[in-house]
Structure formats: C-alpha cells, structure tokens
C-alpha atoms as a PDB file:
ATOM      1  CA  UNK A   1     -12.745  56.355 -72.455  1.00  0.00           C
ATOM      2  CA  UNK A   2     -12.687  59.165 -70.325  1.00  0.00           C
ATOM      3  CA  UNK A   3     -10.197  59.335 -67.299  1.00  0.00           C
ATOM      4  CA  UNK A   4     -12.092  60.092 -63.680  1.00  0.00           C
ATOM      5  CA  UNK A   5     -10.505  63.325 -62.186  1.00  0.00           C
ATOM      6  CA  UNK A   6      -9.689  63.118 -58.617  1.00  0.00           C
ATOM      7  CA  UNK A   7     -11.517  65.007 -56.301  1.00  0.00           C
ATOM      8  CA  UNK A   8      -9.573  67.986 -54.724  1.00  0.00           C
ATOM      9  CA  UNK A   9     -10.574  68.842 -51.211  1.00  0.00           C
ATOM     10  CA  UNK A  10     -10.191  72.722 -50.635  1.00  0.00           C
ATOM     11  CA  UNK A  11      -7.686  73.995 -47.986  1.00  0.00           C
ATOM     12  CA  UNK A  12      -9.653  75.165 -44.962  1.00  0.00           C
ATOM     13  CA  UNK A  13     -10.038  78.664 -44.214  1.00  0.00           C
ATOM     14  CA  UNK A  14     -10.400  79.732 -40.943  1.00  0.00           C
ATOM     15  CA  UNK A  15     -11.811  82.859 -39.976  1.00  0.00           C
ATOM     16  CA  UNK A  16     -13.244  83.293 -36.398  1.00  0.00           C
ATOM     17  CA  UNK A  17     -12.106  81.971 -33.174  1.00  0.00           C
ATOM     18  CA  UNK A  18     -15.251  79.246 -33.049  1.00  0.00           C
ATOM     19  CA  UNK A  19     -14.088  78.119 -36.475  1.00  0.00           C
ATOM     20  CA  UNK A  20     -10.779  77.614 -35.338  1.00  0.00           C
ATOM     21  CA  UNK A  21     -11.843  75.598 -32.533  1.00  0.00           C
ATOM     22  CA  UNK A  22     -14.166  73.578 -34.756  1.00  0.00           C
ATOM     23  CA  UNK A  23     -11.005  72.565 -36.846  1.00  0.00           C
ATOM     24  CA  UNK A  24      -9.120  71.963 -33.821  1.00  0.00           C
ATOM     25  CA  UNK A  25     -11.768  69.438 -32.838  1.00  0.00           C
ATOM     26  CA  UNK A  26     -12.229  67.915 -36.389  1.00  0.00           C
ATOM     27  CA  UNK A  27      -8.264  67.335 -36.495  1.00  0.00           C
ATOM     28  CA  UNK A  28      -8.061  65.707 -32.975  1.00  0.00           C
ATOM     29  CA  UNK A  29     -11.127  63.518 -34.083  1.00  0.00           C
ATOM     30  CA  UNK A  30      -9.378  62.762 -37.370  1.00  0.00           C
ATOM     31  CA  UNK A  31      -5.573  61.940 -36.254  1.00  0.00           C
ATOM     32  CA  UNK A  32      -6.955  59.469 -33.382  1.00  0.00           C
ATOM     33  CA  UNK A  33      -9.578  58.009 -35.698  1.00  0.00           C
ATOM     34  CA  UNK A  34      -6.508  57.980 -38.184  1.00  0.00           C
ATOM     35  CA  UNK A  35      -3.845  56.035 -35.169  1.00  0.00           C
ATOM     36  CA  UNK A  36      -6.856  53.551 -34.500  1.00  0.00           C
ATOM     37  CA  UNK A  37      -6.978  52.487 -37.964  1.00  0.00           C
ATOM     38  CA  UNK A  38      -3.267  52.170 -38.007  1.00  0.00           C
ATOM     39  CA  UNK A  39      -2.929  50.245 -34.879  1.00  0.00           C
ATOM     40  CA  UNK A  40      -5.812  47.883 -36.226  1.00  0.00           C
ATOM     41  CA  UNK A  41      -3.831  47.344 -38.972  1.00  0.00           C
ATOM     42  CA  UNK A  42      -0.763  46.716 -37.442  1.00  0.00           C
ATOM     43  CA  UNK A  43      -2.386  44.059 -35.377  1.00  0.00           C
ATOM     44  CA  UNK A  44      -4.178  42.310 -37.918  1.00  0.00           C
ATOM     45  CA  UNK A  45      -0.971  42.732 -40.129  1.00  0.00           C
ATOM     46  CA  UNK A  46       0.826  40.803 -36.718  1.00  0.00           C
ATOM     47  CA  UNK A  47      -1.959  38.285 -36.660  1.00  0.00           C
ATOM     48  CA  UNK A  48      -1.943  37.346 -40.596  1.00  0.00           C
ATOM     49  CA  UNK A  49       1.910  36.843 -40.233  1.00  0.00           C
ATOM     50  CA  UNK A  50       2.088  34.943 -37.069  1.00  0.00           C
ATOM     51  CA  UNK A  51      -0.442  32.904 -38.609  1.00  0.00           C
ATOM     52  CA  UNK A  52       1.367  31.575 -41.433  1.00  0.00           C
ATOM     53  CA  UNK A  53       4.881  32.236 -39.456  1.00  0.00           C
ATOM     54  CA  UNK A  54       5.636  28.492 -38.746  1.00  0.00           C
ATOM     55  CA  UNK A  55       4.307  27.741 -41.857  1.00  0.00           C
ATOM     56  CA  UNK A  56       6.549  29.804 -44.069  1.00  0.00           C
ATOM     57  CA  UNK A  57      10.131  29.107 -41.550  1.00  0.00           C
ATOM     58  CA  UNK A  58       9.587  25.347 -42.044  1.00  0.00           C
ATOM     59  CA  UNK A  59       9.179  26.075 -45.624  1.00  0.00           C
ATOM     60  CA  UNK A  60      12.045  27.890 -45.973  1.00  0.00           C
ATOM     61  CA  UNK A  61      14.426  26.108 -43.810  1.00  0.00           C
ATOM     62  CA  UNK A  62      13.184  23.139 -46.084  1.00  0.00           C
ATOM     63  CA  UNK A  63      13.724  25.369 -49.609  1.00  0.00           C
ATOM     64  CA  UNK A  64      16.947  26.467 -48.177  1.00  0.00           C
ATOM     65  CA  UNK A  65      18.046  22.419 -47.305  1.00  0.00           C
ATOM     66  CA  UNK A  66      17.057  21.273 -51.153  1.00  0.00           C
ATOM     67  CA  UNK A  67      18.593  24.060 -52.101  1.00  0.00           C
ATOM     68  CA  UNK A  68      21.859  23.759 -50.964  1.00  0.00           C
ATOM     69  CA  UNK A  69      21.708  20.147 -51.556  1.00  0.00           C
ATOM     70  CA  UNK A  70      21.061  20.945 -55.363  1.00  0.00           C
ATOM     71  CA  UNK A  71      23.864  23.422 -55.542  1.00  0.00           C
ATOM     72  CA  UNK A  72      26.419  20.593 -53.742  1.00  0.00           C
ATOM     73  CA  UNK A  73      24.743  18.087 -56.794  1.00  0.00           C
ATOM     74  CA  UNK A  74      25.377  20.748 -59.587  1.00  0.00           C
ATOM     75  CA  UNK A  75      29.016  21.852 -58.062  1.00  0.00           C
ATOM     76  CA  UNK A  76      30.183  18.335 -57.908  1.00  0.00           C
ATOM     77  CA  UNK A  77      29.016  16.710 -60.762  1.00  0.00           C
ATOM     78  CA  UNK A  78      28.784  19.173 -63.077  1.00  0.00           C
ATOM     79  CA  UNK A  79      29.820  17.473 -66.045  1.00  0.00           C
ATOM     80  CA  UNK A  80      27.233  15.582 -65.979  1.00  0.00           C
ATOM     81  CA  UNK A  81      24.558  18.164 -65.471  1.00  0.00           C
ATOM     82  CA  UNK A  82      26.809  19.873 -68.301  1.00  0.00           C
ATOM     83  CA  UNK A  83      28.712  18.547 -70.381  1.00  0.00           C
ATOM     84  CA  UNK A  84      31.797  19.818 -72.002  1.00  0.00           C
ATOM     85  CA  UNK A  85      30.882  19.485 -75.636  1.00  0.00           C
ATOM     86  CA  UNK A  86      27.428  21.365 -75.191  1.00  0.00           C
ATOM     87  CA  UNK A  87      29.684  24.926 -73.801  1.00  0.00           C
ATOM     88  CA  UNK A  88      26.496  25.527 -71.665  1.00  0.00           C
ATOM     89  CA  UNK A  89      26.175  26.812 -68.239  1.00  0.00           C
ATOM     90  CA  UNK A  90      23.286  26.167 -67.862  1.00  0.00           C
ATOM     91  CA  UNK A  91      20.703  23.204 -67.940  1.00  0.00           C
ATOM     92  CA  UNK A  92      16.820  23.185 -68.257  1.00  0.00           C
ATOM     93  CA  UNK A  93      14.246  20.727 -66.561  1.00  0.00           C
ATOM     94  CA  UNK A  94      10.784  20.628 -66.523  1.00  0.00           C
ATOM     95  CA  UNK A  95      10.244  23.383 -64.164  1.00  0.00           C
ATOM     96  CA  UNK A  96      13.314  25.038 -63.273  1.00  0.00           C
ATOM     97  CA  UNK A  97      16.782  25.851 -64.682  1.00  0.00           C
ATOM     98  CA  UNK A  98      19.801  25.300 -63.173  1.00  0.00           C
ATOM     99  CA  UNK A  99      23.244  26.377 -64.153  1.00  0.00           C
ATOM    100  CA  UNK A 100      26.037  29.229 -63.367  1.00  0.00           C
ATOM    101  CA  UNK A 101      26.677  32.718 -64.369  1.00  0.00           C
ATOM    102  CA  UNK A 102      30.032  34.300 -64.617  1.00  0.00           C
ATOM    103  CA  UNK A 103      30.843  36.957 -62.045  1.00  0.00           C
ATOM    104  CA  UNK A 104      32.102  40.256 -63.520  1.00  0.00           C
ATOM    105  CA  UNK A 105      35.936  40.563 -63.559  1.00  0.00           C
ATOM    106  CA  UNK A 106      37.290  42.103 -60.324  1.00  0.00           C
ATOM    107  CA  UNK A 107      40.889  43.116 -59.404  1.00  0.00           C
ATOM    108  CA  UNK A 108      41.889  40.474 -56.557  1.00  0.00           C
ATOM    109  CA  UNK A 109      45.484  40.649 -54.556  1.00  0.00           C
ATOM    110  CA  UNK A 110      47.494  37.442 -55.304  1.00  0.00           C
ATOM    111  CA  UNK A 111      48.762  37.833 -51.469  1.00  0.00           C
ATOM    112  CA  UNK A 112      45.794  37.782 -49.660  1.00  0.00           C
ATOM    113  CA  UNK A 113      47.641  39.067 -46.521  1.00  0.00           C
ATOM    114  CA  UNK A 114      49.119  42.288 -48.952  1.00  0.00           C
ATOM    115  CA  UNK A 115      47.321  45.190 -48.359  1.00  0.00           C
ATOM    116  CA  UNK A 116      45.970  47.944 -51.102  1.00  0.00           C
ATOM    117  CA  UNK A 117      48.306  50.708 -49.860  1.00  0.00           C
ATOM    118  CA  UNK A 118      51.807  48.438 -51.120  1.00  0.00           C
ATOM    119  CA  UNK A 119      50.293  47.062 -54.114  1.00  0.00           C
ATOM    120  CA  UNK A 120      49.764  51.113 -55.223  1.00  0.00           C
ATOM    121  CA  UNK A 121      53.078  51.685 -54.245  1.00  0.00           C
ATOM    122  CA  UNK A 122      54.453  48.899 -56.266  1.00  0.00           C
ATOM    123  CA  UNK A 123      52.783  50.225 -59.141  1.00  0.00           C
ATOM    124  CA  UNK A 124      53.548  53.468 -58.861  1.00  0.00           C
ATOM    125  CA  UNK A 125      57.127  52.349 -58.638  1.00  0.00           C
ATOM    126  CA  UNK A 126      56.554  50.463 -62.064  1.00  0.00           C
ATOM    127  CA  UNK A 127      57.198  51.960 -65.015  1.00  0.00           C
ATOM    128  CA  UNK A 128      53.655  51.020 -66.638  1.00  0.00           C
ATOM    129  CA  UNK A 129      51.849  51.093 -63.204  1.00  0.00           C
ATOM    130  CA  UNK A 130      51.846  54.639 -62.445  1.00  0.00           C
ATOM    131  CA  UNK A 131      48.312  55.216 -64.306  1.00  0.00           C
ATOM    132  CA  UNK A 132      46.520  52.851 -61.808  1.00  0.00           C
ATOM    133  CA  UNK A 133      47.056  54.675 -58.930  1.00  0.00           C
ATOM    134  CA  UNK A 134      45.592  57.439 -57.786  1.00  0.00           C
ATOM    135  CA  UNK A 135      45.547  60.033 -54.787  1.00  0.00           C
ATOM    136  CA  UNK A 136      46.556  58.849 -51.284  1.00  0.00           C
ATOM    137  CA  UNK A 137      48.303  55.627 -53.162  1.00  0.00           C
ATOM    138  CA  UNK A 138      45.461  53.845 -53.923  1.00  0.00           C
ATOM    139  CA  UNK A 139      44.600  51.875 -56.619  1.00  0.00           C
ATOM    140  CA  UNK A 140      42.369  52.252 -59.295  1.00  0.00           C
ATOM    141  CA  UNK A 141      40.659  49.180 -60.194  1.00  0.00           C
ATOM    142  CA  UNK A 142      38.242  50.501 -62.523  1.00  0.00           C
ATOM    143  CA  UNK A 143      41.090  51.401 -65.057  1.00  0.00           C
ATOM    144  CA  UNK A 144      42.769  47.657 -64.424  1.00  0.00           C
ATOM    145  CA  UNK A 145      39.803  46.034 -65.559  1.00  0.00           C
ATOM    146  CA  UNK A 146      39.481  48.426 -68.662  1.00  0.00           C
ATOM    147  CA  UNK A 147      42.882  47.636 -69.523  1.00  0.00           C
ATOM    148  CA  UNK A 148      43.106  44.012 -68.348  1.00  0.00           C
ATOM    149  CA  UNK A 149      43.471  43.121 -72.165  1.00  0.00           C
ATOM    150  CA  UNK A 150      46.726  44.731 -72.354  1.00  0.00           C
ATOM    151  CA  UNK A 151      48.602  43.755 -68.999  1.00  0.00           C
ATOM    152  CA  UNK A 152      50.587  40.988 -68.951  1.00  0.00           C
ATOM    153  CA  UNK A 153      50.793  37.969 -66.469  1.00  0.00           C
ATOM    154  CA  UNK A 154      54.237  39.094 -65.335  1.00  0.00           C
ATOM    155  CA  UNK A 155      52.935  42.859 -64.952  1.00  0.00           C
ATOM    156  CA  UNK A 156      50.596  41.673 -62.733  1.00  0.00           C
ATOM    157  CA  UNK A 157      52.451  39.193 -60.517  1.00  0.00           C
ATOM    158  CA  UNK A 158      54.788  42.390 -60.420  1.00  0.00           C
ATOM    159  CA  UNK A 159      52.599  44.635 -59.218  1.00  0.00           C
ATOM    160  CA  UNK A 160      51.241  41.096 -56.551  1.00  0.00           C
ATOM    161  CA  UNK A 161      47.546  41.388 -58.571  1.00  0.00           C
ATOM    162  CA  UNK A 162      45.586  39.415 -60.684  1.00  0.00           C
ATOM    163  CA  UNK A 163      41.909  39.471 -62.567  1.00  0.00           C
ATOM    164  CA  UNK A 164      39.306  37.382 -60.839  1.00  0.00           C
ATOM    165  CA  UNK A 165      36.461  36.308 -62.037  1.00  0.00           C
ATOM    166  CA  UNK A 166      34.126  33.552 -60.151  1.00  0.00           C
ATOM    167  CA  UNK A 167      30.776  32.253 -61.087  1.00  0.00           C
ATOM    168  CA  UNK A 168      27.478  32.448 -58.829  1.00  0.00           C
ATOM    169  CA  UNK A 169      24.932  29.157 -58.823  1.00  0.00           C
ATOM    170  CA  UNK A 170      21.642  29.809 -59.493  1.00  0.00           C
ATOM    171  CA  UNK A 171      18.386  28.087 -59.357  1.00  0.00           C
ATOM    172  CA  UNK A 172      15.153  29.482 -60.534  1.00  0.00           C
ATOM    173  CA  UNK A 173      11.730  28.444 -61.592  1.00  0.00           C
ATOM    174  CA  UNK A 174      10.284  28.394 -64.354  1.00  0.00           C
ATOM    175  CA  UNK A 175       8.774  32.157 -65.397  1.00  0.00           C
ATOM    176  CA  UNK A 176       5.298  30.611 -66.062  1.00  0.00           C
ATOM    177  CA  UNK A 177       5.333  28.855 -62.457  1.00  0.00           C
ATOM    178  CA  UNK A 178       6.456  32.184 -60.881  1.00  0.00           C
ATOM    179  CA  UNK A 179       3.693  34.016 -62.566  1.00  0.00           C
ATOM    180  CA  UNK A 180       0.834  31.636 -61.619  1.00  0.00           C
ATOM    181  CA  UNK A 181       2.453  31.756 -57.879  1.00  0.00           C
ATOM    182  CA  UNK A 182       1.986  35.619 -57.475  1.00  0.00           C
ATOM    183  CA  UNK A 183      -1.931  34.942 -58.126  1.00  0.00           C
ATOM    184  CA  UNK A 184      -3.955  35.905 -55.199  1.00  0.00           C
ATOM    185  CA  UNK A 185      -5.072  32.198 -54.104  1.00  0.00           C
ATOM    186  CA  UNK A 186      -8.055  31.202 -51.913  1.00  0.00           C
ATOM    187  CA  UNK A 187      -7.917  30.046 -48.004  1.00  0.00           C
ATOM    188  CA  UNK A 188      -8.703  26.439 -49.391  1.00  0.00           C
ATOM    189  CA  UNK A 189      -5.383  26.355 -51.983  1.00  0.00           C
ATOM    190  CA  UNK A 190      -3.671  27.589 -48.693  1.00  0.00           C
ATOM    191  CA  UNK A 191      -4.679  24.692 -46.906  1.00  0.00           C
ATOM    192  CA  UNK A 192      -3.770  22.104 -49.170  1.00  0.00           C
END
C-alpha cells in the first residue's frame, strides 16, 4: 500500500506591480474568507455547547453528589468494602472499581505552625542533619525521602519532621464502559 504524498503549494513569486496587487487582493479575499469561517465556527461551537450546557451541569452536579456520597460510604465503612484479611485496596463491582491508592511519601513538618527556614536550621545544627540542607537554609526533601530508611523517629522529631504519606480515593469505570462511551453516538442515543 502506497502512502498519498501531500500536495505542496509553491511559494508565490511576484514580479510586477499588477501581480503584486493581484496577491494583495487574493490575501485580503483569503484572510476574511478565512475569519468568516472561524467566527462560524465559533458560533456553532457556542450553540452545540449551550445546547447540551444544562444538560451536562445537572449531570455533573449529580456525578459529583454520588460521588462524594460513595467516597463518604467507602471512607467510613471500609472494612467492609475491604476487609482486613484480603490486604486489598481496592474492590471490584460489576462496572466500576473502587478502592485507594497510596500517596507518594512526602516530608511533612510535625508543627504545622514551624516554618521551613527553622527546621533547616535545626538540622544544620544536628550532627546528622547537615546533608539535608542546602543553600539559603533550606531543606532538601528530595534527599529525606531517599534516606527515610535510615533516619530514626527521634532524628526526626529532632529536627520537628516526619514522612507522610496519605492515600487518594478513587472511583473509575470499568475500561470496556469507558471505551464504548468515547464512541461517536447518534442524536437519538442522546435523547434517551
């Protein structure tokens, strides 16, 4: 199978006064040709969304309810959406999964009210410390979390830090429901 080149349109050359005004013409005719068709489109790109505007908010304001209510479900019961002896974190219905992924470890103050600035001066001052900060007294959080392994708990309440590490909710459909929702669908499966 043989690929189609694409046609490449010479550069205009120009070489009398008459042909210059011919291209001056041809431009003018082309750019406002060109800013009708945009301005078209920008109105019928304005129509087709305020058309399915109210549509879509009430949708989403309903999505966003259920979800939320889910999330509240999952958060407070969730050993019964997952028990302890499976070590999941995550649980599979018919059309959607539900469960919770661990956040990546971050460096968190234990003071909330402490700022940055002291906590690199406190390390500095420490005699293991002085490695995670760096210019200006700040600290270096990327090299905490690489050696988070070897710090103790009482090198780190020394130094007013600690490792956090959260989780995020998530819900998501099922991959083969997302796939058949990206199909283009006709004005009658919008309508019902």
């Amino acid at each position: 199978m043989s690929k189609k080149k694409k046609e490449i349109k010479p550069h205009v050359v120009i070489a009398t006064e008459l042909g210059l005004e011919a291209a001056i013409n041809r431009y003018v005719d082309l750019s406002l040709s060109l800013l009708r068709r945009k301005a078209k489109q920008e109105r019928e790109l304005a129509e087709l969304k305020a058309k399915h505007a109210d549509a879509n908010r009430e949708e989403g304001e309903e999505a966003l309810s259920l979800e939320s209510g889910i999330q509240l479900f999952c958060e407070t019961h969730r050993k019964l959406i997952l028990p302890d002896e499976e070590k999941k974190k995550s649980r599979e219905y018919g059309n959607a999964v539900v469960g919770f992924r661990t956040n990546p470890p971050s460096v968190a103050k234990i003071v909330e009210k402490d700022t940055w600035t002291r906590i690199a001066e406190r390390l500095d001052a420490l005699e293991w410390g002085e490695r995670f900060v760096v210019t200006e007294l700040s600290v270096n959080k990327e090299e905490l979390l690489t050696c988070r392994a070897d710090l103790t708990a009482e090198q780190l309440a020394d130094a007013g830090i600690r490792f956090a590490q959260g989780e995020t909710f998530f819900l998501e459909p099922n991959s083969d429901l997302l796939e058949a929702a990206r199909k283009p669908v006709t004005e009658s499966e919008v309508a019902a």
